[in-house]
C-alpha atoms as a PDB file:
ATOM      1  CA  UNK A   1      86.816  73.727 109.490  1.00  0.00           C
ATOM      2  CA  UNK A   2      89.604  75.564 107.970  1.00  0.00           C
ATOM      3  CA  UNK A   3      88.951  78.789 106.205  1.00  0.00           C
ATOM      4  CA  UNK A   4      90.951  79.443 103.216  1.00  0.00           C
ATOM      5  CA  UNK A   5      91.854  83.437 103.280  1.00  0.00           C
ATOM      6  CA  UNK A   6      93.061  85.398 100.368  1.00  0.00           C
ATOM      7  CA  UNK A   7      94.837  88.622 101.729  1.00  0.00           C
ATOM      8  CA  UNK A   8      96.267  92.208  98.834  1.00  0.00           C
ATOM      9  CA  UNK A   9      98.144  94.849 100.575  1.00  0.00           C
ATOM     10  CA  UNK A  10     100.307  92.732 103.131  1.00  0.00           C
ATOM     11  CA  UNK A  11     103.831  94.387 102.609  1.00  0.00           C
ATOM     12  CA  UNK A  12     101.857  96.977 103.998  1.00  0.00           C
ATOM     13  CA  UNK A  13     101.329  99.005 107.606  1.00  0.00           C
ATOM     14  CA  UNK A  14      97.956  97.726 108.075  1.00  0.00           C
ATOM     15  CA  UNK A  15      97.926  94.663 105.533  1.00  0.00           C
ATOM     16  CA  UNK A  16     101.190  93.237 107.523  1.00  0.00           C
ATOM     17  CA  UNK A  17      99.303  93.196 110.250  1.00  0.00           C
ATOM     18  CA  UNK A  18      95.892  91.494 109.070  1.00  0.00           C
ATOM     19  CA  UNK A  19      98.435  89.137 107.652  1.00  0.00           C
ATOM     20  CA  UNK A  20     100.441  88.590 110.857  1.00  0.00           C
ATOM     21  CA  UNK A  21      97.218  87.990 112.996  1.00  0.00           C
ATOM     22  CA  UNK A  22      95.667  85.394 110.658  1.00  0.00           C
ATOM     23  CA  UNK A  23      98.761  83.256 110.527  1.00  0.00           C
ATOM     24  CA  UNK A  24      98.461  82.993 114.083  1.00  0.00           C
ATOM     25  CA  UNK A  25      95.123  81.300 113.798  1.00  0.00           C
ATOM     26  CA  UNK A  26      95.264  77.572 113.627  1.00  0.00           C
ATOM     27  CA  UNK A  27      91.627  77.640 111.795  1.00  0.00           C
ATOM     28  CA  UNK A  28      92.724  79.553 108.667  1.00  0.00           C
ATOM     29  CA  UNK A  29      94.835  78.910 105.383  1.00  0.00           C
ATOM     30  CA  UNK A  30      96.518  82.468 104.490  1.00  0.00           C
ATOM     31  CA  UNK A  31      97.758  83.335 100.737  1.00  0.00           C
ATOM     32  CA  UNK A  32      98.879  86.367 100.198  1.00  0.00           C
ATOM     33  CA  UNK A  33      98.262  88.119  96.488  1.00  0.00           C
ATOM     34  CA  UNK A  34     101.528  90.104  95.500  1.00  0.00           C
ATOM     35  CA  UNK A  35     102.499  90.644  92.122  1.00  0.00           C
ATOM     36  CA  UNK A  36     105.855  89.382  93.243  1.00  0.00           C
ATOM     37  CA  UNK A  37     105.123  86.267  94.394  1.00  0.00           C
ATOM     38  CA  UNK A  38     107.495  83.727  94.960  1.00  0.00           C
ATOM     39  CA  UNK A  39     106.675  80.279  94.142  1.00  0.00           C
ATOM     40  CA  UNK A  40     104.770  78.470  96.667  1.00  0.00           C
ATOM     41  CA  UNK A  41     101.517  77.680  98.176  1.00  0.00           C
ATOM     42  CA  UNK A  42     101.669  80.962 100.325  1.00  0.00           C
ATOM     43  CA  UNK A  43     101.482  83.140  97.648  1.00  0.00           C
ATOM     44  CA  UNK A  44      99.061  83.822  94.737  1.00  0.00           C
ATOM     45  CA  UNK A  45     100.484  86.090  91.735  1.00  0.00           C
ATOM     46  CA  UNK A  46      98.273  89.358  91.034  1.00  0.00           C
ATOM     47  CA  UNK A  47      98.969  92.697  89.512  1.00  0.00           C
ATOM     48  CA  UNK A  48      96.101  95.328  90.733  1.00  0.00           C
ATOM     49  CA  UNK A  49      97.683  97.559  88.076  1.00  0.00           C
ATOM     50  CA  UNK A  50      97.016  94.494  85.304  1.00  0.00           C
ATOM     51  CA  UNK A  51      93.269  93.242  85.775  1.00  0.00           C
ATOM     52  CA  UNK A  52      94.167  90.115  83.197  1.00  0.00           C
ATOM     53  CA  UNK A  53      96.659  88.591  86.100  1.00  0.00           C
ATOM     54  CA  UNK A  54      94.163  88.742  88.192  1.00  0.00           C
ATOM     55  CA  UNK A  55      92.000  85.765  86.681  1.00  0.00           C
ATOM     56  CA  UNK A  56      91.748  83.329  89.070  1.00  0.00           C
ATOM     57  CA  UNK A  57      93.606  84.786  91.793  1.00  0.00           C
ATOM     58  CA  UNK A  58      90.660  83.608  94.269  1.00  0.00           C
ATOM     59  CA  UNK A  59      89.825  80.438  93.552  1.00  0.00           C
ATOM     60  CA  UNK A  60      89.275  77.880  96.145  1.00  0.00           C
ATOM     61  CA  UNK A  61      89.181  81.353  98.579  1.00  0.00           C
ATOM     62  CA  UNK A  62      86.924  81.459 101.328  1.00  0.00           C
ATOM     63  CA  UNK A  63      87.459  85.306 102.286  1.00  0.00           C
ATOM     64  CA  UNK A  64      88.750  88.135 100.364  1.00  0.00           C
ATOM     65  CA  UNK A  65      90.887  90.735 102.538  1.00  0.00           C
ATOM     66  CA  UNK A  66      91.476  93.771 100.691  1.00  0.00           C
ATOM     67  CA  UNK A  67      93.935  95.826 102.312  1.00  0.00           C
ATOM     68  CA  UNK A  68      95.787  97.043  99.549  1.00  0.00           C
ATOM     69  CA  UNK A  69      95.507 100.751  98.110  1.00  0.00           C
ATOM     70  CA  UNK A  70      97.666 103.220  96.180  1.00  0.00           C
ATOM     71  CA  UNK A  71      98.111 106.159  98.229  1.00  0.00           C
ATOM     72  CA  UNK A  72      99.376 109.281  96.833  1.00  0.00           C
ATOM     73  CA  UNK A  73     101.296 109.450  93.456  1.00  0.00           C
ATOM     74  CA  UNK A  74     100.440 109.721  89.458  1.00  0.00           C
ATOM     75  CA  UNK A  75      96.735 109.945  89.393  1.00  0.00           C
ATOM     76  CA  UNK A  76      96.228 107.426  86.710  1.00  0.00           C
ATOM     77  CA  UNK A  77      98.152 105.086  89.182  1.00  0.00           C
ATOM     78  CA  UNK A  78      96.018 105.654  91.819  1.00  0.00           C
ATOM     79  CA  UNK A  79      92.847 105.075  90.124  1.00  0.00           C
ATOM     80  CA  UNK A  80      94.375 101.797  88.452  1.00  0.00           C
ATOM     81  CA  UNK A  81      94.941 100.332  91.568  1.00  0.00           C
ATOM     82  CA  UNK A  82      92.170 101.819  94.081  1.00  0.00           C
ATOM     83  CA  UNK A  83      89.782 101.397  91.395  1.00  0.00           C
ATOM     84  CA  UNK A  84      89.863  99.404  88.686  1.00  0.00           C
ATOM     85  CA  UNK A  85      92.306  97.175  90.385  1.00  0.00           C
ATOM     86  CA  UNK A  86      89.685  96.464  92.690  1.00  0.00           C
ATOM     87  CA  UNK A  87      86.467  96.161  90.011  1.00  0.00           C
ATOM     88  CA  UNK A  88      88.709  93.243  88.664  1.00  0.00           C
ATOM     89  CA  UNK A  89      89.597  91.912  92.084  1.00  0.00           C
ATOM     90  CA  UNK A  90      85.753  91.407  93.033  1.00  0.00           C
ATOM     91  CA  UNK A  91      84.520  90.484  90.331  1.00  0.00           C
ATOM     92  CA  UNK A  92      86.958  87.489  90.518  1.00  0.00           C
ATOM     93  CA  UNK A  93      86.049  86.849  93.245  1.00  0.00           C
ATOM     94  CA  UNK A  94      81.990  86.677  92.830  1.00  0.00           C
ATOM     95  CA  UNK A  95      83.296  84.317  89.815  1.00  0.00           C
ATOM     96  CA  UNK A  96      85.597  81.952  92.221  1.00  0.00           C
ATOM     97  CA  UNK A  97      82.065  81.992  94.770  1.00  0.00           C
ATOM     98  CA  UNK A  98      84.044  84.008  97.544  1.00  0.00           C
ATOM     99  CA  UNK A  99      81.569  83.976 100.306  1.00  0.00           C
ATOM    100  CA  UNK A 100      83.018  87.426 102.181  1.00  0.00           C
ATOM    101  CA  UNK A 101      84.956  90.211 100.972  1.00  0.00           C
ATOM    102  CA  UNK A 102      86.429  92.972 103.558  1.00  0.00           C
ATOM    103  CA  UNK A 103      87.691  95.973 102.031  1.00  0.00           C
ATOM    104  CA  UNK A 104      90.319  98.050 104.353  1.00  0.00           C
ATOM    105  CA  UNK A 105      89.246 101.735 103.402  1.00  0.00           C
ATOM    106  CA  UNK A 106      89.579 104.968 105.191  1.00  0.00           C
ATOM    107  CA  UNK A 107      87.391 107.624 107.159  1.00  0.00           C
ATOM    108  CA  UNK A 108      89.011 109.999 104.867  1.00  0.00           C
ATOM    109  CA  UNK A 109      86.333 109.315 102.061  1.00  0.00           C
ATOM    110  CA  UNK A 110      84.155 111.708 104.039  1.00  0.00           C
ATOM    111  CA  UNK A 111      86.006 114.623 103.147  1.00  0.00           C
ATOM    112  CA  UNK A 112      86.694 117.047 105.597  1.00  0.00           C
ATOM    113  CA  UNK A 113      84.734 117.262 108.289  1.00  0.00           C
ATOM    114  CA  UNK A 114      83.915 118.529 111.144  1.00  0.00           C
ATOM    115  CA  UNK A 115      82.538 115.123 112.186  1.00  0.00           C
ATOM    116  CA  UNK A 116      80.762 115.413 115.359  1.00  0.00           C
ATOM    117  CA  UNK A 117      80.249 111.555 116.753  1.00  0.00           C
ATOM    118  CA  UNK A 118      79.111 110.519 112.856  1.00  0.00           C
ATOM    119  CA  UNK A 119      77.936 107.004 112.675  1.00  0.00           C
ATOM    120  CA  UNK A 120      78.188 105.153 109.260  1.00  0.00           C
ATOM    121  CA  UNK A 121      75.746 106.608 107.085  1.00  0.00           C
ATOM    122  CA  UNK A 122      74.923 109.841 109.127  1.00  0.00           C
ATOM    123  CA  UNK A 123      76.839 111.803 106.274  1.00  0.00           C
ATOM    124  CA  UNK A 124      77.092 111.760 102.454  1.00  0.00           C
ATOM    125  CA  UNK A 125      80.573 110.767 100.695  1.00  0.00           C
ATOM    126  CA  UNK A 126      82.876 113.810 100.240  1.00  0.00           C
ATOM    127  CA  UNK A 127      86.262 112.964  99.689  1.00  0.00           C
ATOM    128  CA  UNK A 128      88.651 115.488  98.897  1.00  0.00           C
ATOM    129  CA  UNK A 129      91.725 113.990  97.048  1.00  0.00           C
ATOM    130  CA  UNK A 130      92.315 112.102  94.212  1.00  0.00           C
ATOM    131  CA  UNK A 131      93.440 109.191  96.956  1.00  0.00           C
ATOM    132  CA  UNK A 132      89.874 109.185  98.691  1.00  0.00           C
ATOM    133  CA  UNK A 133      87.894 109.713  95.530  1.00  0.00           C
ATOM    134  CA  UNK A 134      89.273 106.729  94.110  1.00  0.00           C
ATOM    135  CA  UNK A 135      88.749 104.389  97.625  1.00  0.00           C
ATOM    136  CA  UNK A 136      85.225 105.519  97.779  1.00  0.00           C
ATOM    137  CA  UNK A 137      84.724 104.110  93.982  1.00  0.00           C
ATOM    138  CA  UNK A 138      86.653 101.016  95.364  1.00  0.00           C
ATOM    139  CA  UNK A 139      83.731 100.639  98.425  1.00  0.00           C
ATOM    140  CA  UNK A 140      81.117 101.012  96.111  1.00  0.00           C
ATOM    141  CA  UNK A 141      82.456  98.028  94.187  1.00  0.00           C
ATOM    142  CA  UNK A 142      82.987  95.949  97.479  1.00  0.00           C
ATOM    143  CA  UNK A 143      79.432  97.130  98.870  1.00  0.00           C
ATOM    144  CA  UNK A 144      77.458  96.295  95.264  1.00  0.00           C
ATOM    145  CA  UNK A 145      79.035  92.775  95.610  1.00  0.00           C
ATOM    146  CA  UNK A 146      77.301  92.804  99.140  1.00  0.00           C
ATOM    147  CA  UNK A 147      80.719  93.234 100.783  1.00  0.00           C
ATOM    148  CA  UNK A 148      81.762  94.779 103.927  1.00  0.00           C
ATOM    149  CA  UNK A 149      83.799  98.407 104.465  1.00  0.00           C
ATOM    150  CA  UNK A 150      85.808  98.879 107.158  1.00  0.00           C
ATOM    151  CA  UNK A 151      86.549 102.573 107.918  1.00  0.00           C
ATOM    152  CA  UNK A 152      89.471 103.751 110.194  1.00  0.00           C
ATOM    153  CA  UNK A 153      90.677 106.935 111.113  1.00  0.00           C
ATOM    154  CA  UNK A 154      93.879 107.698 112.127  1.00  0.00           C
ATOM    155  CA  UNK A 155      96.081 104.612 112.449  1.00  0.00           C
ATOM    156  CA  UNK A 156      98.916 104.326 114.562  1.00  0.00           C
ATOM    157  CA  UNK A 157     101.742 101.883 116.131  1.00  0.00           C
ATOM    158  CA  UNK A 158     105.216 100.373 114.544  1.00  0.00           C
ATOM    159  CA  UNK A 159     105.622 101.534 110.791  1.00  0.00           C
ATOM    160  CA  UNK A 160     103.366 104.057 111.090  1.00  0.00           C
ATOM    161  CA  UNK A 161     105.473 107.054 109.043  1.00  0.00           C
ATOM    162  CA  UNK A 162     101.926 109.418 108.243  1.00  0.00           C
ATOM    163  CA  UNK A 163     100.136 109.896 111.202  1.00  0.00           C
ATOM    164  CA  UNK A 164     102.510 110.707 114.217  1.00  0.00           C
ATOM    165  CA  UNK A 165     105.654 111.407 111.989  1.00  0.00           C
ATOM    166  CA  UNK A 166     103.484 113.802 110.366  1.00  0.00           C
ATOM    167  CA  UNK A 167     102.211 115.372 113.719  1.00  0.00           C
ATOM    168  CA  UNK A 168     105.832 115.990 114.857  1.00  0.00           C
ATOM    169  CA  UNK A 169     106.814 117.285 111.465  1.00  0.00           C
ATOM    170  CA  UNK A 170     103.868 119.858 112.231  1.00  0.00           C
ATOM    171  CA  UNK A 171     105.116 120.943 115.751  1.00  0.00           C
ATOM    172  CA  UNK A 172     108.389 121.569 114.376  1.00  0.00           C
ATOM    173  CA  UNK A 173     107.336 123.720 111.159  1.00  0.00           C
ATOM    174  CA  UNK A 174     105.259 125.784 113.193  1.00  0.00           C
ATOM    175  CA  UNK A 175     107.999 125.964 115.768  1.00  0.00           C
ATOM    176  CA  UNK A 176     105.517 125.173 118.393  1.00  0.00           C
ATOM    177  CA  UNK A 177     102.293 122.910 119.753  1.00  0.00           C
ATOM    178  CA  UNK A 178      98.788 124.007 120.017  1.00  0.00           C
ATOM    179  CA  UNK A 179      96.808 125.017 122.574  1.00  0.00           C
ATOM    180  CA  UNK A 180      92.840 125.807 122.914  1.00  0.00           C
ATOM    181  CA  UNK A 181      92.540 123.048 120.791  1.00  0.00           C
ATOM    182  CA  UNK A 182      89.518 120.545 122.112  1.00  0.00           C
ATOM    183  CA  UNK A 183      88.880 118.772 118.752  1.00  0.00           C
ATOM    184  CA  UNK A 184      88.291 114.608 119.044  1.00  0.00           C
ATOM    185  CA  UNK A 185      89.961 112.622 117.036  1.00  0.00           C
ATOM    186  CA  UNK A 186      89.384 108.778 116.216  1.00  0.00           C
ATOM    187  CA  UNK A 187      92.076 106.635 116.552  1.00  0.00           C
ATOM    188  CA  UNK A 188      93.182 102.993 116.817  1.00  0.00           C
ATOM    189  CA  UNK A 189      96.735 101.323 117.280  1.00  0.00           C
ATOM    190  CA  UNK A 190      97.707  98.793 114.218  1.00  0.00           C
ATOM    191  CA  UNK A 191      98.033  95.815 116.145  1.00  0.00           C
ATOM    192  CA  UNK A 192      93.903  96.110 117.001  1.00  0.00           C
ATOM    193  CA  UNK A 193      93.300  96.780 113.713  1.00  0.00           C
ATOM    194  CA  UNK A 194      94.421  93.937 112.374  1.00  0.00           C
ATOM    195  CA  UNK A 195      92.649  91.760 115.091  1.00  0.00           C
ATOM    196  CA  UNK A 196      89.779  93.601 114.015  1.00  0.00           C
ATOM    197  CA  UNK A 197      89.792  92.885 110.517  1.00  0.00           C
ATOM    198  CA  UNK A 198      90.821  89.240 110.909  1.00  0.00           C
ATOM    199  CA  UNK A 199      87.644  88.963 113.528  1.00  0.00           C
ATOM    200  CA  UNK A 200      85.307  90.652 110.958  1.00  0.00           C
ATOM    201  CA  UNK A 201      86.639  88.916 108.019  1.00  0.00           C
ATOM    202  CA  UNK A 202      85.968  85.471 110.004  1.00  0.00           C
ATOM    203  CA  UNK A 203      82.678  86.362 112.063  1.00  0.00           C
ATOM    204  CA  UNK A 204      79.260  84.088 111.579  1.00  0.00           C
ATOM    205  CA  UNK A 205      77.592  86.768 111.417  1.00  0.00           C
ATOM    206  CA  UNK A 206      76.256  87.649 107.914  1.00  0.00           C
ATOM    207  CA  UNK A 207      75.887  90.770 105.883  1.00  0.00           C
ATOM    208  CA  UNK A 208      77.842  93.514 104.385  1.00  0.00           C
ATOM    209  CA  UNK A 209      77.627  97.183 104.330  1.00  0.00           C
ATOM    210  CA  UNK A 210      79.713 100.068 106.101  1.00  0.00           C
ATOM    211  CA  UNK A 211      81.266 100.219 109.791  1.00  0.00           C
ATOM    212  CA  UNK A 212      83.565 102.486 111.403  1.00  0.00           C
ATOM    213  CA  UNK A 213      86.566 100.849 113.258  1.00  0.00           C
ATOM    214  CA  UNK A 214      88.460 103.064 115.657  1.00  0.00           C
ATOM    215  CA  UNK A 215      88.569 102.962 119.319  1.00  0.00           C
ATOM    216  CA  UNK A 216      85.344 103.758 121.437  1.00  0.00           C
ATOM    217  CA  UNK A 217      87.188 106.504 123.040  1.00  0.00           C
ATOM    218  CA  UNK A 218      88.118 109.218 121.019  1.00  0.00           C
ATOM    219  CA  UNK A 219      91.437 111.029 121.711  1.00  0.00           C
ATOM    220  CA  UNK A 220      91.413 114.593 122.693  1.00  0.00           C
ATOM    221  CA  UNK A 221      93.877 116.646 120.773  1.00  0.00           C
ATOM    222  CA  UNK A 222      95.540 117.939 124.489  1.00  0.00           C
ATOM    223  CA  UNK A 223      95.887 114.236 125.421  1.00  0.00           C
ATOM    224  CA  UNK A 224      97.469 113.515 121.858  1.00  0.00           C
ATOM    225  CA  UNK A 225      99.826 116.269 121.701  1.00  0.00           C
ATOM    226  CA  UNK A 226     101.004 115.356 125.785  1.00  0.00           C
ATOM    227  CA  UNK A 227     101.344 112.013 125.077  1.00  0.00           C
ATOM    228  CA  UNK A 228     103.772 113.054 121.920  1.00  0.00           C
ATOM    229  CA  UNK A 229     105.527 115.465 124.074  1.00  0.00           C
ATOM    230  CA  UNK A 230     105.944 112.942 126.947  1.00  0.00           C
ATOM    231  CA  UNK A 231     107.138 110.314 124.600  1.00  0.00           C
ATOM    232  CA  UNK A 232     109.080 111.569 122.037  1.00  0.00           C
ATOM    233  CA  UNK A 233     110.057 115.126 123.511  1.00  0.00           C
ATOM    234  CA  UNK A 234     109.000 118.411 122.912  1.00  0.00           C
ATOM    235  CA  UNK A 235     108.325 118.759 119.186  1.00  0.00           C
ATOM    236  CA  UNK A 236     107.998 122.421 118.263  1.00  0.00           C
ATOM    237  CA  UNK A 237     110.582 123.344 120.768  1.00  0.00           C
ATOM    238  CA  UNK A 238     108.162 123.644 124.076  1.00  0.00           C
ATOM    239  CA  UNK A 239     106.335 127.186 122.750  1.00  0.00           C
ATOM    240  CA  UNK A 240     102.619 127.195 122.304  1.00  0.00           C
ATOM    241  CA  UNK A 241     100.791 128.746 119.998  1.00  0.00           C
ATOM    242  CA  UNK A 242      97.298 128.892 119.471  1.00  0.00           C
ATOM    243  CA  UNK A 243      95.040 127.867 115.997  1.00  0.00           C
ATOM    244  CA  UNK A 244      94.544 131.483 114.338  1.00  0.00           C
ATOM    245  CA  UNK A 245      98.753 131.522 115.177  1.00  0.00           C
ATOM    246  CA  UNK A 246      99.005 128.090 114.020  1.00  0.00           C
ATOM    247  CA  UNK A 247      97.180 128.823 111.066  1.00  0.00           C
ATOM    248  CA  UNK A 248      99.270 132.362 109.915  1.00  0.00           C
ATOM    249  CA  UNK A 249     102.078 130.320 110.577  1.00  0.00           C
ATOM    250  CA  UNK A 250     101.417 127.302 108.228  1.00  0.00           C
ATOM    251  CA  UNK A 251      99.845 129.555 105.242  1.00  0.00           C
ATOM    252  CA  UNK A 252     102.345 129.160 102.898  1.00  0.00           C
ATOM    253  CA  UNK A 253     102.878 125.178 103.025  1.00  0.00           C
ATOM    254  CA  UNK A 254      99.859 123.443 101.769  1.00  0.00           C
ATOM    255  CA  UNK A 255     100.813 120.422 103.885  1.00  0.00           C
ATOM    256  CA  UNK A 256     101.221 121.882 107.436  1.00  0.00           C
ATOM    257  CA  UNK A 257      97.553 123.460 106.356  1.00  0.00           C
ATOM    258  CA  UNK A 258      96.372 119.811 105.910  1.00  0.00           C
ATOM    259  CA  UNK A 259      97.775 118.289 108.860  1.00  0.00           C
ATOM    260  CA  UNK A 260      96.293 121.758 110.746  1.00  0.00           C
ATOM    261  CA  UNK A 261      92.886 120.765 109.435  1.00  0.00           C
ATOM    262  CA  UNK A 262      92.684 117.152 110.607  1.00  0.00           C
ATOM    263  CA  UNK A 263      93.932 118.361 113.670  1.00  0.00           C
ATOM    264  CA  UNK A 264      91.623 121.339 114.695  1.00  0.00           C
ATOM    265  CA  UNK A 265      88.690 119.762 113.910  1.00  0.00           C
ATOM    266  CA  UNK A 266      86.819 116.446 115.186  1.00  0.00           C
ATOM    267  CA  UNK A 267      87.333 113.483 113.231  1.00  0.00           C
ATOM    268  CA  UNK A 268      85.029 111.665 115.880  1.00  0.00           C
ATOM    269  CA  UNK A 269      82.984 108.365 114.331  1.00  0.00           C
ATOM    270  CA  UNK A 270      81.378 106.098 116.264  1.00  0.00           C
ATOM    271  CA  UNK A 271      80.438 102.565 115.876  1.00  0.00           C
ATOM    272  CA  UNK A 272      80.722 100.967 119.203  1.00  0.00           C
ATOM    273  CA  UNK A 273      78.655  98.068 118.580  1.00  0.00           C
ATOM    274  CA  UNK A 274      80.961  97.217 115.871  1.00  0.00           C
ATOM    275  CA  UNK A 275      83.139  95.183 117.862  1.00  0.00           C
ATOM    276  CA  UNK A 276      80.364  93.446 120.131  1.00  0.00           C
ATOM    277  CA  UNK A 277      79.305  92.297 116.420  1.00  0.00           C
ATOM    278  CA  UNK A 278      82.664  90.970 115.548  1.00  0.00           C
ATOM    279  CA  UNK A 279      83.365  89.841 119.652  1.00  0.00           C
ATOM    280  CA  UNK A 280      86.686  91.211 119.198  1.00  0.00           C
ATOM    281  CA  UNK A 281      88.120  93.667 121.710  1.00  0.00           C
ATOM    282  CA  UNK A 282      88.953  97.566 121.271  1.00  0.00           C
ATOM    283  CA  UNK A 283      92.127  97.040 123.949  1.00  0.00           C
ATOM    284  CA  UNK A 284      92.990  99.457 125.977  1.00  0.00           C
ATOM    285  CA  UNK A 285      93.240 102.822 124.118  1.00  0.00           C
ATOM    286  CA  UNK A 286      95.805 105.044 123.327  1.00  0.00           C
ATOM    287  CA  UNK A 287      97.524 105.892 126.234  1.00  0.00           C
ATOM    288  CA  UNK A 288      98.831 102.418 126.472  1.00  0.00           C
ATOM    289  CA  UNK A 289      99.373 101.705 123.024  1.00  0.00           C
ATOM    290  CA  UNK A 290     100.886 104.674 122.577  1.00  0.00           C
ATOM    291  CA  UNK A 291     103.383 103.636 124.690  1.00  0.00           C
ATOM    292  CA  UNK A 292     104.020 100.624 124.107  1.00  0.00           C
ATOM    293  CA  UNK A 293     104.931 102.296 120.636  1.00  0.00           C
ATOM    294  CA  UNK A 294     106.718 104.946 121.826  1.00  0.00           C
ATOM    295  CA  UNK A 295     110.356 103.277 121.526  1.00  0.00           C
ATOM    296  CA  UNK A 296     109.960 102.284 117.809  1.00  0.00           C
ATOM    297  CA  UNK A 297     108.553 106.317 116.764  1.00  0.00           C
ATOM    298  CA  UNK A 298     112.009 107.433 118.921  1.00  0.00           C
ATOM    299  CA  UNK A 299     114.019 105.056 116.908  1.00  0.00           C
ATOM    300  CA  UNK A 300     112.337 106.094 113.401  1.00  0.00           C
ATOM    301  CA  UNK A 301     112.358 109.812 114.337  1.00  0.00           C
ATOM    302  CA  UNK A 302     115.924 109.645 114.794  1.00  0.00           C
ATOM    303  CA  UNK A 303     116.537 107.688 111.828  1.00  0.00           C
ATOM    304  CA  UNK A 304     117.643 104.177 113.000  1.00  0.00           C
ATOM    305  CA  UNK A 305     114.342 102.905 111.618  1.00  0.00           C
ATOM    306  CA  UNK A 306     114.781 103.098 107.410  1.00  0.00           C
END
């Protein structure tokens, strides 16, 4: 039986993805919702921004994908899209009798950290910027329609320009890497994370609620920042410098202090039997995706990626 998929967010790093892996399943009808849709059976017309064009953006949909979210920008923006936009976009579909909705969210709604090994639930909501305030409201709608959450950490792979862009960026503000940092971080390439979300969105297995989806092995921040350095070069020069340095160093730019932060701390969350659940496979881990990756971060680093 085919099942008819409604996917937001696919010009996007991880929506692209989701996208890309569904299309490759025989079993599944894919439309995309994009308030520039071009005519066709692909694509459904939908402004998250305008709740009215949503009306009956999901009918005859099987599964709702949400993988679409304003990230940074004018703070009425972001709550139009993260959450109203996506009130409007589930309670269409609890009107069009959508049997699943999976909402794409982030770790990042609970705040801070440290986080220890957290499993879902083990810690209250705390999200710390406008961006993550608004995604938690957008779970809440997903989980009060019984929909599932899907929570990733750090993200990485081709067209990723936040997460090891951003560490490089670091290394070369401070004019040096870290050392005598152990913190764990939770990480998963792009290309399982949209094999993941595909594979939850199309399990048999009912029921909704919250799960963490990042590799079962978290990455040390030594094996991170070697892996960068053996890959991409030195960032930072080759010097080392350790967190209290780090730290006086980055004090007067409010965004090396963030990256710092999600660096120097664990951002560890663990839901392993998440993907016995879903029978999808974690893959290999970072060392190897890394790699694999490696040639498209040298190529955007240098510029010849726009």
């Amino acid at each position: 039986m085919t099942v008819n998929l409604l996917i937001t967010g696919a010009s996007g790093f991880v929506g692209g993805r989701v996208a890309a892996t569904a299309r490759r399943r025989p079993d599944v009808h894919v439309r995309l919702l994009s308030r520039h849709a071009p005519p066709g059976p692909a694509y459904v017309h939908g402004d998250l921004c305008a709740p009215p064009s949503l009306r009956g953006a999901c009918a005859d949909t099987d599964v709702l994908v949400h993988c679409a979210s304003r990230i940074g920008g004018a703070a009425e923006t972001v709550q139009a899209v993260n959450d109203h936009g996506t009130r409007a976009l589930v309670e269409e579909a609890l009107r069009a009798g959508v049997r699943r909705i999976v909402y794409v969210s982030t770790a990042a709604v609970l705040g801070r950290g440290p986080f220890p090994g957290v499993r879902p639930g083990e810690v209250p909501i705390a999200p710390a910027s406008p961006t993550s305030r608004t995604r938690a409201t957008a779970e809440r709608h997903v989980l009060d329609a019984g929909g599932l959450v899907l929570r990733p950490h750090l993200v990485y792979g081709e067209g990723d320009r936040w997460v090891i862009p951003g560490l490089v960026w670091l290394m070369n503000e401070l004019s040096a890497t870290l050392t005598g940092c152990e913190a764990l971080q939770s990480m998963i390439d792009v290309d399982t994370l949209g094999r993941a979300v595909v594979a939850a969105a199309l399990s048999p297995a009912p029921g909704g609620g919250v799960r963490h989806v990042g590799h079962p092995e978290p990455v040390a921040v030594p094996d991170l920042l070697a892996a960068v350095g053996r890959e991409l070069g030195e960032p930072g020069g080759g010097a080392a410098v350790d967190v209290a340095t780090a730290l006086d160093r980055a004090a007067g730019s409010p965004l090396a202090l963030h990256h710092l932060g999600m660096l120097t701390v664990d951002h560890w969350f663990v839901d392993d039997a998440f993907w016995k659940d879903v029978d999808c496979s974690p893959g290999e881990g970072f060392g190897a995706a890394f790699s694999l990756a490696a040639p498209w971060y040298r190529a955007f680093l240098q510029g010849r990626v726009s």
